[in-house]
PDB file of N, CA and C in Angstrom:
ATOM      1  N   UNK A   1      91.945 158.464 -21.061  1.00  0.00           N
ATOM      2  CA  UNK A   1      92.612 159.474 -20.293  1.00  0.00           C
ATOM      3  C   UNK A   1      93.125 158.859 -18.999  1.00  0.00           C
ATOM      4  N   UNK A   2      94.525 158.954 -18.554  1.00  0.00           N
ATOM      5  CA  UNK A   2      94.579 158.557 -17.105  1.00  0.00           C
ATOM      6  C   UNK A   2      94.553 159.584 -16.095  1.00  0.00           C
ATOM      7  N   UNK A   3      94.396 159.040 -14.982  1.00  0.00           N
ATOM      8  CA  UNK A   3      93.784 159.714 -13.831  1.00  0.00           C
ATOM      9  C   UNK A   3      95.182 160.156 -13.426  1.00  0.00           C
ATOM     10  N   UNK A   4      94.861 161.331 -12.871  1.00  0.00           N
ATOM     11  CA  UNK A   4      96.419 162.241 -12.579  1.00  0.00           C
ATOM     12  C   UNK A   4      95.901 162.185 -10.754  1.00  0.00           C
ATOM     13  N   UNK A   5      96.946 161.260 -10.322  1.00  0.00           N
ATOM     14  CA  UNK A   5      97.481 160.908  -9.445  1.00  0.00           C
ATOM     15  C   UNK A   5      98.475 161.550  -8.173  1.00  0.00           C
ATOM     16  N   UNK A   6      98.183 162.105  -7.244  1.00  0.00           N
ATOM     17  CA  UNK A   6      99.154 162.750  -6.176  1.00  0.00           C
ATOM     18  C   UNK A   6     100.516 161.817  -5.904  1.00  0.00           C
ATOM     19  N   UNK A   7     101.402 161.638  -5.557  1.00  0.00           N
ATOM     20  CA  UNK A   7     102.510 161.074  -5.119  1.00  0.00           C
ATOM     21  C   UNK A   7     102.091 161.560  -3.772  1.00  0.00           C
ATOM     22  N   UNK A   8     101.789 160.584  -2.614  1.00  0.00           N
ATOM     23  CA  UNK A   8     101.771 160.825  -1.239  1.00  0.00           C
ATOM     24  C   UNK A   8     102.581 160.984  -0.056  1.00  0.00           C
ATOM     25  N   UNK A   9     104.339 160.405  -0.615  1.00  0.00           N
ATOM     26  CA  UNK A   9     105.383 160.441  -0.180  1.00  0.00           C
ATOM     27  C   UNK A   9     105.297 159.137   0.668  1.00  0.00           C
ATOM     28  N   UNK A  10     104.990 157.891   0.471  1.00  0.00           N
ATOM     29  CA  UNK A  10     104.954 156.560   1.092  1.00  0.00           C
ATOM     30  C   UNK A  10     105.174 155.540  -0.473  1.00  0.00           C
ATOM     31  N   UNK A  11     105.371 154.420  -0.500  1.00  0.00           N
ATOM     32  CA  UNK A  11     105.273 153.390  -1.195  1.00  0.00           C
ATOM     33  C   UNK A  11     104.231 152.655  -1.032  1.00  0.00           C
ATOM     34  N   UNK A  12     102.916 153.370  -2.215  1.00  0.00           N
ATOM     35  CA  UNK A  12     101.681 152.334  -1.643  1.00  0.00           C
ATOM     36  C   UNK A  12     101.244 152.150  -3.260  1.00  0.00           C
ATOM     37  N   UNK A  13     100.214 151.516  -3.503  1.00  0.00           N
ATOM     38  CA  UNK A  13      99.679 151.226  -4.715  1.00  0.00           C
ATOM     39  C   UNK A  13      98.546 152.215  -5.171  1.00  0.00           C
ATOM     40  N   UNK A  14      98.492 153.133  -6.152  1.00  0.00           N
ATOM     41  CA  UNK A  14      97.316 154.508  -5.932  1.00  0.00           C
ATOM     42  C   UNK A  14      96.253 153.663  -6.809  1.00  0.00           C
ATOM     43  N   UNK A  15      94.825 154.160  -6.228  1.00  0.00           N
ATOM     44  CA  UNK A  15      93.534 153.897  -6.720  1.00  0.00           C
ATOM     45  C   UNK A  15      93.803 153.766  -7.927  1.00  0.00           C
ATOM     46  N   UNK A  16      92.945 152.646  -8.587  1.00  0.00           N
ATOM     47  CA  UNK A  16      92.853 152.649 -10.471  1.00  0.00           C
ATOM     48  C   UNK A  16      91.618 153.819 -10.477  1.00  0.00           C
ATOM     49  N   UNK A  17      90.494 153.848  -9.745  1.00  0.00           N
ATOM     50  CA  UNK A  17      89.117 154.556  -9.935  1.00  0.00           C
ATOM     51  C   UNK A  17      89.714 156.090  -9.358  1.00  0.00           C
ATOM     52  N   UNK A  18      89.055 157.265 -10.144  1.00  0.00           N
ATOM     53  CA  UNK A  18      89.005 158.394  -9.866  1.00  0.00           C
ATOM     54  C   UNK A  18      87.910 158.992  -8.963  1.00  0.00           C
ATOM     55  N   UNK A  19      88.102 160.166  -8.120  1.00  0.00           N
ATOM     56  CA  UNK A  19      87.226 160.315  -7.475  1.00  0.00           C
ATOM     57  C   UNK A  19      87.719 161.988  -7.161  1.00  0.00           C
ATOM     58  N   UNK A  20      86.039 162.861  -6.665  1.00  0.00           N
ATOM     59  CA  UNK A  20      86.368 164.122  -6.487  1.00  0.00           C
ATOM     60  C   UNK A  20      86.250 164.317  -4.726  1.00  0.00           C
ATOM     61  N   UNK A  21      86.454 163.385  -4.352  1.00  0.00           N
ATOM     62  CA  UNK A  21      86.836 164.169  -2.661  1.00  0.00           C
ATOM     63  C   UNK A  21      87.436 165.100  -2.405  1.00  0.00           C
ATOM     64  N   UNK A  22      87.683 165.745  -1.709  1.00  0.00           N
ATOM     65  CA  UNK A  22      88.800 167.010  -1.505  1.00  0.00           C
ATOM     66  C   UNK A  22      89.438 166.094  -0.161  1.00  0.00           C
ATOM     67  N   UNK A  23      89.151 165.295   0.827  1.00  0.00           N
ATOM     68  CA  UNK A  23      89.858 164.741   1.443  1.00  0.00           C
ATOM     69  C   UNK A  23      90.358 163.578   1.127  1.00  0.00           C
ATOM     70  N   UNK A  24      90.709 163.375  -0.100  1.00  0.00           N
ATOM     71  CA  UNK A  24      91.266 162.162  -0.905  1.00  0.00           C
ATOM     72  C   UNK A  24      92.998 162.364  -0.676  1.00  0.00           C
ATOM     73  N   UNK A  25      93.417 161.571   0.024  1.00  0.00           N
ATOM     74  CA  UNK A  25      94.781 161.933  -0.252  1.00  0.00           C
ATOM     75  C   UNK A  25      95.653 161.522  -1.916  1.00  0.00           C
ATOM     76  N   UNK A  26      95.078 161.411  -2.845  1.00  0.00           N
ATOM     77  CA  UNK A  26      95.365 161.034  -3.892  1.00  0.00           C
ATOM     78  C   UNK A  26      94.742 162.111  -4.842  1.00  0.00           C
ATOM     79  N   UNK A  27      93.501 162.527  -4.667  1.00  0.00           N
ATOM     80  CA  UNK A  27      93.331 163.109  -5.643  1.00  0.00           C
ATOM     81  C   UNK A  27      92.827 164.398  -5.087  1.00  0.00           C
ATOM     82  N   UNK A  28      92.898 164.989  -4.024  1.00  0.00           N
ATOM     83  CA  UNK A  28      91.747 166.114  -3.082  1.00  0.00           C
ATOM     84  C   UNK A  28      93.207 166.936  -1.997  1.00  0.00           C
ATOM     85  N   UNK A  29      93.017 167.616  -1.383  1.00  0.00           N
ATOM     86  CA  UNK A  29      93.976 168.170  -0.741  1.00  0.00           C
ATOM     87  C   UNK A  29      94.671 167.642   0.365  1.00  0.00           C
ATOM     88  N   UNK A  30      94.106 166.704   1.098  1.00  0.00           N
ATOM     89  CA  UNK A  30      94.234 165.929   2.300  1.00  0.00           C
ATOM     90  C   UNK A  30      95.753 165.465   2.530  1.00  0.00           C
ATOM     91  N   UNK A  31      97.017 166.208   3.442  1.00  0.00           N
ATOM     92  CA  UNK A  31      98.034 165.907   3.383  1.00  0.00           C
ATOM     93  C   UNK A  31      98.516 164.733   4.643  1.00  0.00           C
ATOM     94  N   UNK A  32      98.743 163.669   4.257  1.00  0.00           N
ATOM     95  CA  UNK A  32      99.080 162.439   5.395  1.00  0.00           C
ATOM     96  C   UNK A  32     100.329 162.781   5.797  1.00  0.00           C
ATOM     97  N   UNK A  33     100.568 162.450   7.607  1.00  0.00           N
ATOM     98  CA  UNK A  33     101.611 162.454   7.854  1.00  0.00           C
ATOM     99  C   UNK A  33     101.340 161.594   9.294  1.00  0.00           C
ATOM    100  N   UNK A  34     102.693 161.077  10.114  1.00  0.00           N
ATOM    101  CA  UNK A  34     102.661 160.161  11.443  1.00  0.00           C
ATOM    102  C   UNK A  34     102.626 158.464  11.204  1.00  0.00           C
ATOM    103  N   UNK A  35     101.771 158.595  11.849  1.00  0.00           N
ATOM    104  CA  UNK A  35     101.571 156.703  11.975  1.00  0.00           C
ATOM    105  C   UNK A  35     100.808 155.944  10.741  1.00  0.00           C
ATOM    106  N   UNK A  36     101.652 155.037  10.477  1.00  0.00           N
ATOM    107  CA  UNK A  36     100.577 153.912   9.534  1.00  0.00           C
ATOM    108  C   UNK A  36     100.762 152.443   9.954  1.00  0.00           C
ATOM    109  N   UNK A  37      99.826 152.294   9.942  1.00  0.00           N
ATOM    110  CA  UNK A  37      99.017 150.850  10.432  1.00  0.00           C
ATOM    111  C   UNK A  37      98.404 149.912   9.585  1.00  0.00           C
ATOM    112  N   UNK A  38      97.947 148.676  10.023  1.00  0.00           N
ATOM    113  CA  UNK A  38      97.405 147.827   9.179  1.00  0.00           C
ATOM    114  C   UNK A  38      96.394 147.541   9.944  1.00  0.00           C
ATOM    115  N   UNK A  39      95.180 147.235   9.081  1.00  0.00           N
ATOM    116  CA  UNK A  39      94.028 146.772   9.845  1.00  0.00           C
ATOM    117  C   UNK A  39      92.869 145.977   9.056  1.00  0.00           C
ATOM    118  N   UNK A  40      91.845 145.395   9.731  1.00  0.00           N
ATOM    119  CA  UNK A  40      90.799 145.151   8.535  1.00  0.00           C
ATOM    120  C   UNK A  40      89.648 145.392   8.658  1.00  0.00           C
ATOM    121  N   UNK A  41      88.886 145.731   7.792  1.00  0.00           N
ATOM    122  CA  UNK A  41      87.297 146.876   7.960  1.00  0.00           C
ATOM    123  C   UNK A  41      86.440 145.994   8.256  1.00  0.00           C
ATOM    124  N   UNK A  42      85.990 146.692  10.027  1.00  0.00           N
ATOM    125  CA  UNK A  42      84.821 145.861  10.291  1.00  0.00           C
ATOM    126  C   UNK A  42      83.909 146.371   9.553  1.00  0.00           C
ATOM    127  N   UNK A  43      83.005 147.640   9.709  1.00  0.00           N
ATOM    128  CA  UNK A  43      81.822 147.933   9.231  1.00  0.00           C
ATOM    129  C   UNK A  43      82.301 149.232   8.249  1.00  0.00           C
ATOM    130  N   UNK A  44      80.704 149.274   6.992  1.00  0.00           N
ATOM    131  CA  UNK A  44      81.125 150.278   6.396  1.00  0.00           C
ATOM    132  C   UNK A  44      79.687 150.709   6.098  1.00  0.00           C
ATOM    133  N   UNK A  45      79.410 151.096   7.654  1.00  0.00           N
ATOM    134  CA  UNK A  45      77.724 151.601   7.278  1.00  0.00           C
ATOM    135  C   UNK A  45      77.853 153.004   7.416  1.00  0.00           C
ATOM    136  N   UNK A  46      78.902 153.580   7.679  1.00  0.00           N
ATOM    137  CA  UNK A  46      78.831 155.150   7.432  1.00  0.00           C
ATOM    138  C   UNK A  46      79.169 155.798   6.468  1.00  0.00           C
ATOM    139  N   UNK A  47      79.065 157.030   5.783  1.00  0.00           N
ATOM    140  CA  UNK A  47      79.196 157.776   4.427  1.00  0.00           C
ATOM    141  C   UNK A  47      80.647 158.277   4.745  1.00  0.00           C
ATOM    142  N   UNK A  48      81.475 157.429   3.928  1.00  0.00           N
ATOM    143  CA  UNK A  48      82.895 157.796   3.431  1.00  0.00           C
ATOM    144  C   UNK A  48      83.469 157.913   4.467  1.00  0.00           C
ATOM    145  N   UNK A  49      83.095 157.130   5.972  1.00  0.00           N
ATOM    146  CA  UNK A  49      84.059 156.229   7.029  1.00  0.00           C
ATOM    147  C   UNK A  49      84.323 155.086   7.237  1.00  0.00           C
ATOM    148  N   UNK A  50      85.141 154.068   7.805  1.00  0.00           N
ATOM    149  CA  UNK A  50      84.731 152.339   7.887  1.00  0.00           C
ATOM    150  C   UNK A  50      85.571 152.614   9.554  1.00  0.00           C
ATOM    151  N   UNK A  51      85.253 151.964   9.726  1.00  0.00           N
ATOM    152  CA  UNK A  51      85.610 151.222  10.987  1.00  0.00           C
ATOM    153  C   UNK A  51      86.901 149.995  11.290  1.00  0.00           C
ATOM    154  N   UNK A  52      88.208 150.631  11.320  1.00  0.00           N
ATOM    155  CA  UNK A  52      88.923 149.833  10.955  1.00  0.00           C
ATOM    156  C   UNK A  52      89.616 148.785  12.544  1.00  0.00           C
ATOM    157  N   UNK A  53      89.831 147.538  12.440  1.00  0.00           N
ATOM    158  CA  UNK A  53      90.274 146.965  13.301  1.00  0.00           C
ATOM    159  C   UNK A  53      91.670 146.591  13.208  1.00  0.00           C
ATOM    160  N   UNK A  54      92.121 146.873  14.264  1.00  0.00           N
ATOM    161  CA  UNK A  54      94.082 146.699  14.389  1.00  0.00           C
ATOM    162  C   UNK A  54      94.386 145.556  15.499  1.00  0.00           C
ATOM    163  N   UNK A  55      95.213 144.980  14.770  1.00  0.00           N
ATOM    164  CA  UNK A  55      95.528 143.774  15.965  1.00  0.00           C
ATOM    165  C   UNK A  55      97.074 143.735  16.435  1.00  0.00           C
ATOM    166  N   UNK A  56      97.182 143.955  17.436  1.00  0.00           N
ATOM    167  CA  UNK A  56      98.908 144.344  17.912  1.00  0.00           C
ATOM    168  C   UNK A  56      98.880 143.594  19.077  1.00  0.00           C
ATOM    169  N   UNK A  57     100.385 143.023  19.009  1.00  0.00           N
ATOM    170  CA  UNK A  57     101.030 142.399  20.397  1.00  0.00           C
ATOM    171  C   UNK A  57     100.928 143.450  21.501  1.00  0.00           C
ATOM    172  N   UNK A  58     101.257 143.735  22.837  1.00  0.00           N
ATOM    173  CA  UNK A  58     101.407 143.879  24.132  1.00  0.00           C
ATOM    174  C   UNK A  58     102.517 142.649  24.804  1.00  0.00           C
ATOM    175  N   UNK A  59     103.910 143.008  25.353  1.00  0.00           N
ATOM    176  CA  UNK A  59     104.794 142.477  26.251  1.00  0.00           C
ATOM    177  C   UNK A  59     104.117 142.720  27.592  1.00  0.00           C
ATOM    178  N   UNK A  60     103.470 141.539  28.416  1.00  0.00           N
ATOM    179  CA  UNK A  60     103.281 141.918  29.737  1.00  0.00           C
ATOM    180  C   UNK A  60     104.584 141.151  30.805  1.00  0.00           C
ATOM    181  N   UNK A  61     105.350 142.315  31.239  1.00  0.00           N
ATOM    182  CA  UNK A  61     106.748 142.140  31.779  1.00  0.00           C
ATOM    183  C   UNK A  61     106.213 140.906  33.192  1.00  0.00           C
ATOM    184  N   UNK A  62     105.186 141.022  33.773  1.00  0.00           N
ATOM    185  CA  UNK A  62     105.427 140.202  34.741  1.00  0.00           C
ATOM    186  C   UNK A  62     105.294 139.330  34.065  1.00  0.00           C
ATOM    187  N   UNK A  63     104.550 138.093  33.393  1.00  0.00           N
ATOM    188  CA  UNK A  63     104.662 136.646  33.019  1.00  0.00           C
ATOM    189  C   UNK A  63     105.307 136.409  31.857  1.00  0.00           C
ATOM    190  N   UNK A  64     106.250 137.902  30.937  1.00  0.00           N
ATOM    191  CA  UNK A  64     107.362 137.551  30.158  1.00  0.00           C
ATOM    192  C   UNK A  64     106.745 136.467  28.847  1.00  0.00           C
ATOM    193  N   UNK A  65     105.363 137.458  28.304  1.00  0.00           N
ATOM    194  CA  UNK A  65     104.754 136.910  27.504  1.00  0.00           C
ATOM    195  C   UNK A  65     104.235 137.860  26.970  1.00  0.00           C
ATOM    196  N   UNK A  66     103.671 137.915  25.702  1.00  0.00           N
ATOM    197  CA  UNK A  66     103.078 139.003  24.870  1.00  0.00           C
ATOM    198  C   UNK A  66     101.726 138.688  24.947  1.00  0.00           C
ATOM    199  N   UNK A  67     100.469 139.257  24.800  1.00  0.00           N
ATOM    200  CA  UNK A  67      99.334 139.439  24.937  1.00  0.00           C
ATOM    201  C   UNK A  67      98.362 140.176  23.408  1.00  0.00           C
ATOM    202  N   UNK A  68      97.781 139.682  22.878  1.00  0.00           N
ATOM    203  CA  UNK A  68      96.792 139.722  21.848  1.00  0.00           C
ATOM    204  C   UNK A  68      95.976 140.988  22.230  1.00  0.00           C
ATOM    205  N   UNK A  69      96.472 142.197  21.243  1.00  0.00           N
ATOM    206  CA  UNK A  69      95.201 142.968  21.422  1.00  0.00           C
ATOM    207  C   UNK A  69      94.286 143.861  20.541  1.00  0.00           C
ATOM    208  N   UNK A  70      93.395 144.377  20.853  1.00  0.00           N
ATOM    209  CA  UNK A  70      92.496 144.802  19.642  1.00  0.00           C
ATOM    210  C   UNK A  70      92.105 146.463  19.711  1.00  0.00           C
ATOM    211  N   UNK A  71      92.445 147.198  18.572  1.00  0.00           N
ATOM    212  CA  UNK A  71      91.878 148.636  18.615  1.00  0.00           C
ATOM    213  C   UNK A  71      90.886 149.098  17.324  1.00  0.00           C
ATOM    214  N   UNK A  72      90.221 149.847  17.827  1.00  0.00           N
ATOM    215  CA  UNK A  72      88.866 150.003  16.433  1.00  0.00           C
ATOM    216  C   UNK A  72      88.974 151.398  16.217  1.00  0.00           C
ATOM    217  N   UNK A  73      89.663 151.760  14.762  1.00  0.00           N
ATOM    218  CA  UNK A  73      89.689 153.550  14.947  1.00  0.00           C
ATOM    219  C   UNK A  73      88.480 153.229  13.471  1.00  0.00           C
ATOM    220  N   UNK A  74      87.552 154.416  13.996  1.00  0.00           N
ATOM    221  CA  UNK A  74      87.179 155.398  12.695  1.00  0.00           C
ATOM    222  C   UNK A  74      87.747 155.926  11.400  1.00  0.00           C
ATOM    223  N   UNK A  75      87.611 155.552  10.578  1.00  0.00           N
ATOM    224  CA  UNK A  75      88.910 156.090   9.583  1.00  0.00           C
ATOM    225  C   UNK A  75      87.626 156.675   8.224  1.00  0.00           C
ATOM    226  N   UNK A  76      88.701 157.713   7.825  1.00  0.00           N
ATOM    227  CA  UNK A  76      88.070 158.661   6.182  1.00  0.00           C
ATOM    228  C   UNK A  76      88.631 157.490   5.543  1.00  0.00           C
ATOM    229  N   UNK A  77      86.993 157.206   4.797  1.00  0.00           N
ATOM    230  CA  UNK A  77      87.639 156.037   3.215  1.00  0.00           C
ATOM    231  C   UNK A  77      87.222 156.599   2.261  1.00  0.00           C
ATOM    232  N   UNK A  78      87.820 157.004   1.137  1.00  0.00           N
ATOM    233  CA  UNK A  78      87.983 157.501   0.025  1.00  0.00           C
ATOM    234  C   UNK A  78      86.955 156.945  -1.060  1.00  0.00           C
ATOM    235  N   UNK A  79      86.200 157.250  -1.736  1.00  0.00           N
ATOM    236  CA  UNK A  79      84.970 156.291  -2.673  1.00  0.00           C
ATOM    237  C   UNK A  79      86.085 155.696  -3.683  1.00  0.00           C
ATOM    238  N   UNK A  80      87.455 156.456  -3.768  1.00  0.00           N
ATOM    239  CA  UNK A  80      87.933 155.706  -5.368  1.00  0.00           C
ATOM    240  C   UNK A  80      88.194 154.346  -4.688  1.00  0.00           C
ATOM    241  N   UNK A  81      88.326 153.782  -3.559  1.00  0.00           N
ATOM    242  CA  UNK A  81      89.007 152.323  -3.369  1.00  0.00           C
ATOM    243  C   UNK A  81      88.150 152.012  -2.962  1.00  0.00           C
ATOM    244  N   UNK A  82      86.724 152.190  -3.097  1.00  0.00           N
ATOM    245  CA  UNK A  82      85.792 150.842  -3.315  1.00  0.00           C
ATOM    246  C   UNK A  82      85.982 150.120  -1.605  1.00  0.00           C
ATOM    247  N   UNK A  83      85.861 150.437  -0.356  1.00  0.00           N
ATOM    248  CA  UNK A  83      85.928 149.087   0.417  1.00  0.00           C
ATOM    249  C   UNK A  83      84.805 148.526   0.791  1.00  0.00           C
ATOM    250  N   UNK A  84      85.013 146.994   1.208  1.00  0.00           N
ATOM    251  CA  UNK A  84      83.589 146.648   2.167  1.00  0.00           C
ATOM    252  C   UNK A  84      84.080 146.029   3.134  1.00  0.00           C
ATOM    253  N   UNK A  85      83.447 145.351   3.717  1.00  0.00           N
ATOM    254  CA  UNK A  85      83.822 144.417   5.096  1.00  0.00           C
ATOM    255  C   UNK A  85      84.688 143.490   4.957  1.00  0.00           C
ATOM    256  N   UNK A  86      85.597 143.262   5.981  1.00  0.00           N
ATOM    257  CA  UNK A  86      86.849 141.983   5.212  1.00  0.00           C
ATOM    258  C   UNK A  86      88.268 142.388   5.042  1.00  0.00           C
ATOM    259  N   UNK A  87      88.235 143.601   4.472  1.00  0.00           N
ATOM    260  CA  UNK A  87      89.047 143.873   3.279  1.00  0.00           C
ATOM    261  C   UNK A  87      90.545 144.109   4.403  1.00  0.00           C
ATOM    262  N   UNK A  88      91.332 143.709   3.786  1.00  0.00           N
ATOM    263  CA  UNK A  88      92.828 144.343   4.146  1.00  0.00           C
ATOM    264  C   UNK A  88      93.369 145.892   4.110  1.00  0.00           C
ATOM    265  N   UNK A  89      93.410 146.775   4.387  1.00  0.00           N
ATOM    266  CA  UNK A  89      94.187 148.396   4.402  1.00  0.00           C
ATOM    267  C   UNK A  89      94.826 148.393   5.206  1.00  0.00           C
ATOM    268  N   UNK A  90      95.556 149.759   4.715  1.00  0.00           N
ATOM    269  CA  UNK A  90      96.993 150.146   5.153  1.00  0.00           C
ATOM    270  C   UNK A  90      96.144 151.773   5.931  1.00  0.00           C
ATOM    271  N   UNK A  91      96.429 152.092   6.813  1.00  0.00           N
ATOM    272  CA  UNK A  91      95.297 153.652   7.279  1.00  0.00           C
ATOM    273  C   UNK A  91      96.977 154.165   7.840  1.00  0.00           C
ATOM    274  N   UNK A  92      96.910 155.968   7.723  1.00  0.00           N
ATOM    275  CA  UNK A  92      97.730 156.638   7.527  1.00  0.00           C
ATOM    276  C   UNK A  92      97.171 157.741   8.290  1.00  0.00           C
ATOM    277  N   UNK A  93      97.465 158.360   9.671  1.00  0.00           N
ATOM    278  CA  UNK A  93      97.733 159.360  10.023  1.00  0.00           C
ATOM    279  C   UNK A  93      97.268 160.845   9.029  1.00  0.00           C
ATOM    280  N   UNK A  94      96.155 161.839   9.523  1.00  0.00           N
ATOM    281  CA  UNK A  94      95.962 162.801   9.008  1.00  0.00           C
ATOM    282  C   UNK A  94      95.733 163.991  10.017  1.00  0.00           C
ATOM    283  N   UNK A  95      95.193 164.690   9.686  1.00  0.00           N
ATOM    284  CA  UNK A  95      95.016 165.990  10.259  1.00  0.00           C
ATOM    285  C   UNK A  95      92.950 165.895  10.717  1.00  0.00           C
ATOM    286  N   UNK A  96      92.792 166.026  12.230  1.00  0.00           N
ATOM    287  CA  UNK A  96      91.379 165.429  12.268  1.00  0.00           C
ATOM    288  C   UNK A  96      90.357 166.065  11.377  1.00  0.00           C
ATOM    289  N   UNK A  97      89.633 164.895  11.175  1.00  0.00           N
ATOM    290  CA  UNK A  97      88.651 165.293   9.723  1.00  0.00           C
ATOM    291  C   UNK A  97      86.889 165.690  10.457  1.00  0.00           C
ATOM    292  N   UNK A  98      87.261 164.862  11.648  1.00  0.00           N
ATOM    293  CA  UNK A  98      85.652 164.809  12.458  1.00  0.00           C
ATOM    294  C   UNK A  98      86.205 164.253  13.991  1.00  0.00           C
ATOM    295  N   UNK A  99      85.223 164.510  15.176  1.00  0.00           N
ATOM    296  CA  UNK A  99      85.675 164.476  16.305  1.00  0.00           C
ATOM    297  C   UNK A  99      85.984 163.039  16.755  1.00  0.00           C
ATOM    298  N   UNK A 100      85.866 161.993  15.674  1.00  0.00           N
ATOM    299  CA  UNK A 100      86.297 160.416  16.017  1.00  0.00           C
ATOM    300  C   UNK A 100      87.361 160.412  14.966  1.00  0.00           C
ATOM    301  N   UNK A 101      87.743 160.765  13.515  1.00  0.00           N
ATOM    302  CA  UNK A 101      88.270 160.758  12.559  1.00  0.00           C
ATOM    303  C   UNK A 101      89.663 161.191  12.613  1.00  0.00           C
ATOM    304  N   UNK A 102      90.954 160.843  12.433  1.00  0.00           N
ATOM    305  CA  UNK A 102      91.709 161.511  12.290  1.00  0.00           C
ATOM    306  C   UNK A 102      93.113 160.258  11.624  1.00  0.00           C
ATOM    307  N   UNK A 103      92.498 159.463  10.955  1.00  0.00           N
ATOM    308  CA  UNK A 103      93.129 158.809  10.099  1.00  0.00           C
ATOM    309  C   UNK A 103      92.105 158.442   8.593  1.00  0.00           C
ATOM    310  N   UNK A 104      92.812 158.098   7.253  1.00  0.00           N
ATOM    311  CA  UNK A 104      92.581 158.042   6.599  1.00  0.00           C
ATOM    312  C   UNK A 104      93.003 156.599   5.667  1.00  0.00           C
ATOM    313  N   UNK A 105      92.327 155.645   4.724  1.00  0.00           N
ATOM    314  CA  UNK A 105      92.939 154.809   4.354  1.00  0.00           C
ATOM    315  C   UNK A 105      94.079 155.323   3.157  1.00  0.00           C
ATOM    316  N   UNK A 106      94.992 154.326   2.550  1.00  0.00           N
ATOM    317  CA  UNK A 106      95.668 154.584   1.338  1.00  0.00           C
ATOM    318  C   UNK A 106      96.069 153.500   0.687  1.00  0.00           C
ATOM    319  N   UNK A 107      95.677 152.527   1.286  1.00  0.00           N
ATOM    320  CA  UNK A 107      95.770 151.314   0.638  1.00  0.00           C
ATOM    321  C   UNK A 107      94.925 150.220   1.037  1.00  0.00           C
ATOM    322  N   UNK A 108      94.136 149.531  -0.305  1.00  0.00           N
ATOM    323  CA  UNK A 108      93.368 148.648  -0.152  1.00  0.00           C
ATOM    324  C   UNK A 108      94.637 147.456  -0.555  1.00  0.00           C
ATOM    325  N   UNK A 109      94.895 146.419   0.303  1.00  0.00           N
ATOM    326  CA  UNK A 109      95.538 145.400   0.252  1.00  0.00           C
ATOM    327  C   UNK A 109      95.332 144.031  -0.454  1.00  0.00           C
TER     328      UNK A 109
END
């Protein structure tokens, strides 16, 4: 049987594994919209959150040089994509899920 799949309105690769979340944006009601980012999962010691790390330039206009920097959001991870520490994702803008939460992954990279 294949797994009947949401179309999320992005170009991403959908979970092979099925899963019954209701905040699954693939298979549960959870509608993504706004910003998407790339990052990579520091920790994944919480139940169906990881801890994702983003690394982005900064232009600092006085010395006319860009600057290395680092942000750590909370993100909803879905059980069908399997993540652990390491891993490459794509995290997508949602509607807040919990008072740190308000992005979600959609692609394991």
């Amino acid at each position: 049987m294949v797994a009947k799949v949401k179309d999320i309105g992005i170009d991403v690769n959908p979970p092979a594994a099925e899963c019954s979340d209701e905040n699954c944006p693939f298979h549960g009601t959870l509608p993504v919209r706004g910003q998407i980012m790339e990052g990579t999962v520091v920790s994944v010691k919480m139940d169906k959150t990881v801890v994702v790390e983003h690394t982005y330039l900064r232009y600092q206009k006085k010395y006319e040089r860009y600057e290395k920097r680092t942000s750590k959001y909370s993100v909803h991870a879905p059980p069908c994509l399997e993540l652990k520490a390491g891993d490459n994702v794509k995290v997508m803008e949602c509607r807040p899920l919990s008072k740190t939460v308000s992005f979600v992954v959609v692609e394991k990279r």
